[in-house]
N, C-alpha and C. Protein backbone atom coordinates (compact mmCIF):
# COMPACT_ATOMS: atom_id res chain seq x y z
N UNK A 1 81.71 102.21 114.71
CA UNK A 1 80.35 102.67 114.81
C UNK A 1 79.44 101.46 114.83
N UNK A 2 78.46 101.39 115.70
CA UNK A 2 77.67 100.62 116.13
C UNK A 2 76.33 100.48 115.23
N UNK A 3 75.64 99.96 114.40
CA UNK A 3 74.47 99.94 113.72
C UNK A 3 73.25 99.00 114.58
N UNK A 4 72.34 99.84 115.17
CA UNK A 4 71.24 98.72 115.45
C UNK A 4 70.28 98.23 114.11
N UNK A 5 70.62 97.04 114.08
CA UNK A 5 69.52 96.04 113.26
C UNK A 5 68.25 95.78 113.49
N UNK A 6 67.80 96.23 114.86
CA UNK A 6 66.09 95.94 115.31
C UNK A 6 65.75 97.02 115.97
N UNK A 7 64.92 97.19 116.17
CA UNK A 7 64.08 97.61 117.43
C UNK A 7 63.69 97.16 118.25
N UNK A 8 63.51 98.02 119.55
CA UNK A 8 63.27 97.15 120.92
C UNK A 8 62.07 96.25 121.12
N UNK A 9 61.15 96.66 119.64
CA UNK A 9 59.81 95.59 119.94
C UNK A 9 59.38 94.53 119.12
N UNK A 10 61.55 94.49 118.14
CA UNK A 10 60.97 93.50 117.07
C UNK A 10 60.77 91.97 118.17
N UNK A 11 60.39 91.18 117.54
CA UNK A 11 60.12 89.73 117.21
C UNK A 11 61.13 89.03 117.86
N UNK A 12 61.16 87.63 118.42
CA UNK A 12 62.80 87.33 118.15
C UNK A 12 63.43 86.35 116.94
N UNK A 13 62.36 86.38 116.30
CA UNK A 13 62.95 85.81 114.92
C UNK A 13 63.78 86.94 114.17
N UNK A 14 63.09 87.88 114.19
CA UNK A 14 63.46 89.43 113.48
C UNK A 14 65.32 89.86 113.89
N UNK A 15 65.26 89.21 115.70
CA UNK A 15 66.32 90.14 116.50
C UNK A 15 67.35 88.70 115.69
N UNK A 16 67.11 87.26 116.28
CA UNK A 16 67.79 86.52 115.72
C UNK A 16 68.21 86.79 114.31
N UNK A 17 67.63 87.02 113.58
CA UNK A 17 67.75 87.18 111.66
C UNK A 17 68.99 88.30 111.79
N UNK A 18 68.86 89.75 112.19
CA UNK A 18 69.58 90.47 112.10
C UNK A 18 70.95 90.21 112.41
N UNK A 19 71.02 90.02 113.78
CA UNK A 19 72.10 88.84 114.47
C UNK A 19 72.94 88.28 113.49
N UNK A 20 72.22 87.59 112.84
CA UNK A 20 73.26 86.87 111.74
C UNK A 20 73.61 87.53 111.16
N UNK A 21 72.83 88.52 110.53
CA UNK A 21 73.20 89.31 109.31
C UNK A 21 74.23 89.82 109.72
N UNK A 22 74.74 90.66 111.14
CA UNK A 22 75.75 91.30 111.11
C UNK A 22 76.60 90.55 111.46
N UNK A 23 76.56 89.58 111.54
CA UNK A 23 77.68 88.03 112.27
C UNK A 23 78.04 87.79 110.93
N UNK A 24 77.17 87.81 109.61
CA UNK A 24 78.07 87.50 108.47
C UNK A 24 78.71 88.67 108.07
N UNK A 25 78.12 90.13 108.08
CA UNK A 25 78.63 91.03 107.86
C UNK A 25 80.17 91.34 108.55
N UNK A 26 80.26 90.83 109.91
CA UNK A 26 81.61 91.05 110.62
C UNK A 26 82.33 89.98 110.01
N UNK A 27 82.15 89.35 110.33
CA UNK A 27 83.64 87.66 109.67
C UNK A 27 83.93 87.57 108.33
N UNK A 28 82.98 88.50 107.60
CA UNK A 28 83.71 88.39 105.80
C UNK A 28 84.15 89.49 105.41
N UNK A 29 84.04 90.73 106.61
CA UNK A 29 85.28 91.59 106.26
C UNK A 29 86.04 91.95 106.75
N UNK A 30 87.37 91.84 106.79
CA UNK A 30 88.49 91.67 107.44
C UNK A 30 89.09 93.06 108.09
N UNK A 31 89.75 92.89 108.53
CA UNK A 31 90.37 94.65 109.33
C UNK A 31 91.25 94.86 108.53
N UNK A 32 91.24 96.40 108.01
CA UNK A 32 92.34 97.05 107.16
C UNK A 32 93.62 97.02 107.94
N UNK A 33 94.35 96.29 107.20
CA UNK A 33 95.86 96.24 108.17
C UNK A 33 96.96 97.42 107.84
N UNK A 34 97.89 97.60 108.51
CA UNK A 34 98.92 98.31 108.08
C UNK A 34 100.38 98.10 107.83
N UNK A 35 101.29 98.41 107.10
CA UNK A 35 102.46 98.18 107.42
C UNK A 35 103.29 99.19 107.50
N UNK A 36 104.71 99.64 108.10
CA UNK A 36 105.50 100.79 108.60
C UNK A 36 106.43 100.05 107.83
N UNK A 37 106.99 101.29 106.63
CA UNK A 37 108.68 100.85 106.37
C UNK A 37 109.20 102.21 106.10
N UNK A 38 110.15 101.39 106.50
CA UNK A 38 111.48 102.81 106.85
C UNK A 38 112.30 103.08 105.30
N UNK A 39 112.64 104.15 104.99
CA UNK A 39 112.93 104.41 103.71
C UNK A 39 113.98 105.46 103.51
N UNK A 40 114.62 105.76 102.33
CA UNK A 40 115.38 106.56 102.26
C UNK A 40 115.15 108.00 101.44
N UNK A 41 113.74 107.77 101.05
CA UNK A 41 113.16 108.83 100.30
C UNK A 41 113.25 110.41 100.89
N UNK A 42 114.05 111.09 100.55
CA UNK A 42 114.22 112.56 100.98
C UNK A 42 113.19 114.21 100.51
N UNK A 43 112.79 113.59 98.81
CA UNK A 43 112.48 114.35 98.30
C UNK A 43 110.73 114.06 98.08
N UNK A 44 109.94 115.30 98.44
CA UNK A 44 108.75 115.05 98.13
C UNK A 44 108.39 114.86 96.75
N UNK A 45 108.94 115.51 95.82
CA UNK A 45 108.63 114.94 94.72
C UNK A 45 108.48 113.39 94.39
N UNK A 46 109.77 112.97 95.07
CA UNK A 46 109.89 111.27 94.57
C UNK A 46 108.74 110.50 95.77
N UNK A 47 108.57 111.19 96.71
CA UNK A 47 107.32 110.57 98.01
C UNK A 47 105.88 110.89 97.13
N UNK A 48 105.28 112.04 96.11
CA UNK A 48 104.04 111.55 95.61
C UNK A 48 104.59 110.96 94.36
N UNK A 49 105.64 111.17 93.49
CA UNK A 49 105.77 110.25 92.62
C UNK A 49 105.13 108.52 92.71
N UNK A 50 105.95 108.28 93.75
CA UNK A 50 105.94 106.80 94.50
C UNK A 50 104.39 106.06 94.94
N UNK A 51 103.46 107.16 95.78
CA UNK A 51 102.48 107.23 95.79
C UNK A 51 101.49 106.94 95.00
N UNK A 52 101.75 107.63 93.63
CA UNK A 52 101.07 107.51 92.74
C UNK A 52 100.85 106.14 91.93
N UNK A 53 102.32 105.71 91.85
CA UNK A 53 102.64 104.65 91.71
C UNK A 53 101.78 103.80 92.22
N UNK A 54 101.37 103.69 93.24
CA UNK A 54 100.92 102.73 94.53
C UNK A 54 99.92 102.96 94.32
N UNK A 55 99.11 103.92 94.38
CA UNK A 55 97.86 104.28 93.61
C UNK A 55 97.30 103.20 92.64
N UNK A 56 98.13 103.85 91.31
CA UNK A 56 98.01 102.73 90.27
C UNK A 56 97.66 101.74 90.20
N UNK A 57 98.84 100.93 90.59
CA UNK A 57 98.64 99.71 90.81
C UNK A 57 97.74 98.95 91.94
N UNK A 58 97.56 99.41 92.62
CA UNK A 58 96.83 99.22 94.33
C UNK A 58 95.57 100.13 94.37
N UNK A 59 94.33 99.82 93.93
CA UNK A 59 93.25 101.34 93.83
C UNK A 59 93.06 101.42 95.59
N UNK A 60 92.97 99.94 95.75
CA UNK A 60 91.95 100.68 97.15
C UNK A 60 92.91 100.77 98.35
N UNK A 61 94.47 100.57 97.93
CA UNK A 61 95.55 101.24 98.94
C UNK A 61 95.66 102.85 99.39
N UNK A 62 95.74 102.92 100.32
CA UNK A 62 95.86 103.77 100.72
C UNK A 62 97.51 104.42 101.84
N UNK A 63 98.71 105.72 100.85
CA UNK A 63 100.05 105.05 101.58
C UNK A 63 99.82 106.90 101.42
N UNK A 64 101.00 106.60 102.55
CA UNK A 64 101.77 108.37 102.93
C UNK A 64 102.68 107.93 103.01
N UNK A 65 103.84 109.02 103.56
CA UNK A 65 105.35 109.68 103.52
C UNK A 65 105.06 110.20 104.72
N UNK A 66 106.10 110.08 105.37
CA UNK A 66 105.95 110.93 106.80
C UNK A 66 108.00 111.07 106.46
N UNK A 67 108.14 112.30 105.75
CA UNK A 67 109.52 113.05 105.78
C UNK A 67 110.65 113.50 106.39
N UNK A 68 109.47 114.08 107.89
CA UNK A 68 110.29 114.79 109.04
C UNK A 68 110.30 113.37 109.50
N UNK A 69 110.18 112.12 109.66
CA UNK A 69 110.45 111.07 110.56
C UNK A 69 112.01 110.67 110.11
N UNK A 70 112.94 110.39 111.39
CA UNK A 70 113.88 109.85 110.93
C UNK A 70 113.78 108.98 109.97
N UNK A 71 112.72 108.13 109.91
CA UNK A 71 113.15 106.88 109.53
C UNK A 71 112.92 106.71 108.17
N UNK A 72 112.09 108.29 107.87
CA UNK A 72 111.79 108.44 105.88
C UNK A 72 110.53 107.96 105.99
N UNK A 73 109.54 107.69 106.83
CA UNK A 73 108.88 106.46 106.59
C UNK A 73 107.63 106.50 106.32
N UNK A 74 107.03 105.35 105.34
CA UNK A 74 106.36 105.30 104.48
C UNK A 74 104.97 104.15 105.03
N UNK A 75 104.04 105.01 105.15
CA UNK A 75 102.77 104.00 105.84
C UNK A 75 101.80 103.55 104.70
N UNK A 76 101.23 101.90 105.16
CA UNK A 76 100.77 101.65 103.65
C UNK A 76 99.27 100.67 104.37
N UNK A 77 98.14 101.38 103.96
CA UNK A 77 97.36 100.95 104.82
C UNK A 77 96.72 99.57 103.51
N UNK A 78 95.90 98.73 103.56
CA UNK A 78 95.44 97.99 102.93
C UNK A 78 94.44 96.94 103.44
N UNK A 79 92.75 96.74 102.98
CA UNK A 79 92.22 96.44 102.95
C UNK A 79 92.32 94.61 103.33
N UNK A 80 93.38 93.99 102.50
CA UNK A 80 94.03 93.02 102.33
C UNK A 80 95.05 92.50 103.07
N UNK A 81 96.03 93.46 102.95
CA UNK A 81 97.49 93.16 103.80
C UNK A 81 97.92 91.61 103.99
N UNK A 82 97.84 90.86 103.14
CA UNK A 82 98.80 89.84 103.07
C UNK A 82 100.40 89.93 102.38
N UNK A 83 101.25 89.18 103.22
CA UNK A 83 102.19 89.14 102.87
C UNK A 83 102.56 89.51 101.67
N UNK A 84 102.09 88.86 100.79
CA UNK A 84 102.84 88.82 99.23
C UNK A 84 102.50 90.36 98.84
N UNK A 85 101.06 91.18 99.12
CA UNK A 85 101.05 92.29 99.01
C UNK A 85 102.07 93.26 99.25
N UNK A 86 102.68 93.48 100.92
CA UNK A 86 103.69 93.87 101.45
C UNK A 86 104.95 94.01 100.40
N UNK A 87 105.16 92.84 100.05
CA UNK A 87 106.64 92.56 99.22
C UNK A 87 106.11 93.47 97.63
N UNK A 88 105.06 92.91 97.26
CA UNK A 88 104.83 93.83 95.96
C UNK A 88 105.23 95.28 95.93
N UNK A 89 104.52 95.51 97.23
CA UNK A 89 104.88 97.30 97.55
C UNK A 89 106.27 97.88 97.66
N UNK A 90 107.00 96.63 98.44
CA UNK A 90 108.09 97.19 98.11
C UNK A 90 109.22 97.08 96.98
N UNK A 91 108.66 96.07 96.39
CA UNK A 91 109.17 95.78 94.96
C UNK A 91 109.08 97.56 94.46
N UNK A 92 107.75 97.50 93.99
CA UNK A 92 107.25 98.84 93.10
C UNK A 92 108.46 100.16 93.89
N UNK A 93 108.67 100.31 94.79
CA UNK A 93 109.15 101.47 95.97
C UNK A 93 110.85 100.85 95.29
N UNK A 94 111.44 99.49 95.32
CA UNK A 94 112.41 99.73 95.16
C UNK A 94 112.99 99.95 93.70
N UNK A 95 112.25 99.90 92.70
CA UNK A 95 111.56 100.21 91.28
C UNK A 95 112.55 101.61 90.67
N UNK A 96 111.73 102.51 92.15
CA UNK A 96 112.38 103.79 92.21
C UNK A 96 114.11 104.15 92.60
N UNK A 97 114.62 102.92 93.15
CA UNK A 97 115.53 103.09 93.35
C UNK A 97 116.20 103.03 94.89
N UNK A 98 115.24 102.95 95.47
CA UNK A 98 114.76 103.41 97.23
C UNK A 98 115.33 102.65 98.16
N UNK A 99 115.52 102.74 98.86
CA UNK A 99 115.69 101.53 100.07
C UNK A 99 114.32 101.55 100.58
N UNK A 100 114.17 100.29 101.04
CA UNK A 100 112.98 100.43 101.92
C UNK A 100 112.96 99.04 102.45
N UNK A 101 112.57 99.19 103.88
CA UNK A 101 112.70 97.82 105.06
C UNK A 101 111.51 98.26 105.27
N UNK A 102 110.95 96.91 106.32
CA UNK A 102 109.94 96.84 107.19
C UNK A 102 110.43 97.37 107.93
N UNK A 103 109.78 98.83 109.18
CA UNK A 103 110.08 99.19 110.26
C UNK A 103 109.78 97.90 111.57
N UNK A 104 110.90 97.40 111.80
CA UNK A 104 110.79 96.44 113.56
C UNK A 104 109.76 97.40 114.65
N UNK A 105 108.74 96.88 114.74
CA UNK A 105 107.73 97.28 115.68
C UNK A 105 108.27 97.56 117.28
């Protein structure tokens, strides 16, 4: 979604000023990334168990279960998404007992 910062009769100090503003607003927040891993989780119980989990520990993560997918698989969206995050998640997931890989894109 697109936000206009001026109007068509500001100034061009006004149009410049805004400009920046959303030039700093874009480059200091990063794109929510995702990651796909494939899992062995069968039972919904143990898929919001797990969740919750992730919850917990992760507030502003956001993960599903997709069941009917062959692959079990478990989507884990994040604000952050650096590496070491990734591995945490699946630490906590294998916690449960789980298998869980990165799905190969």
């Amino acid at each position: 979604m697109e936000v206009a910062f001026f109007t068509v009769n500001a100034t061009p100090m006004q149009k410049m000023l805004a400009c920046s503003v959303r030039q700093l607003f874009v480059d200091s927040c990063p794109l929510p990334s995702v990651e796909v891993f494939q899992t062995n989780v069968s039972s919904p119980l143990l898929a919001n168990t797990i969740i919750r989990a992730l919850h917990t520990r992760f507030i502003s993560l956001k993960a599903t279960f997709d069941l009917d997918d062959c692959d079990r698989v478990l989507r884990v969206q994040s604000p952050y998404g650096e590496p070491a995050l990734w591995e945490q998640v699946a630490a906590i997931v294998r916690g449960f007992g789980v298998q869980i890989e990165v799905l190969p894109e």
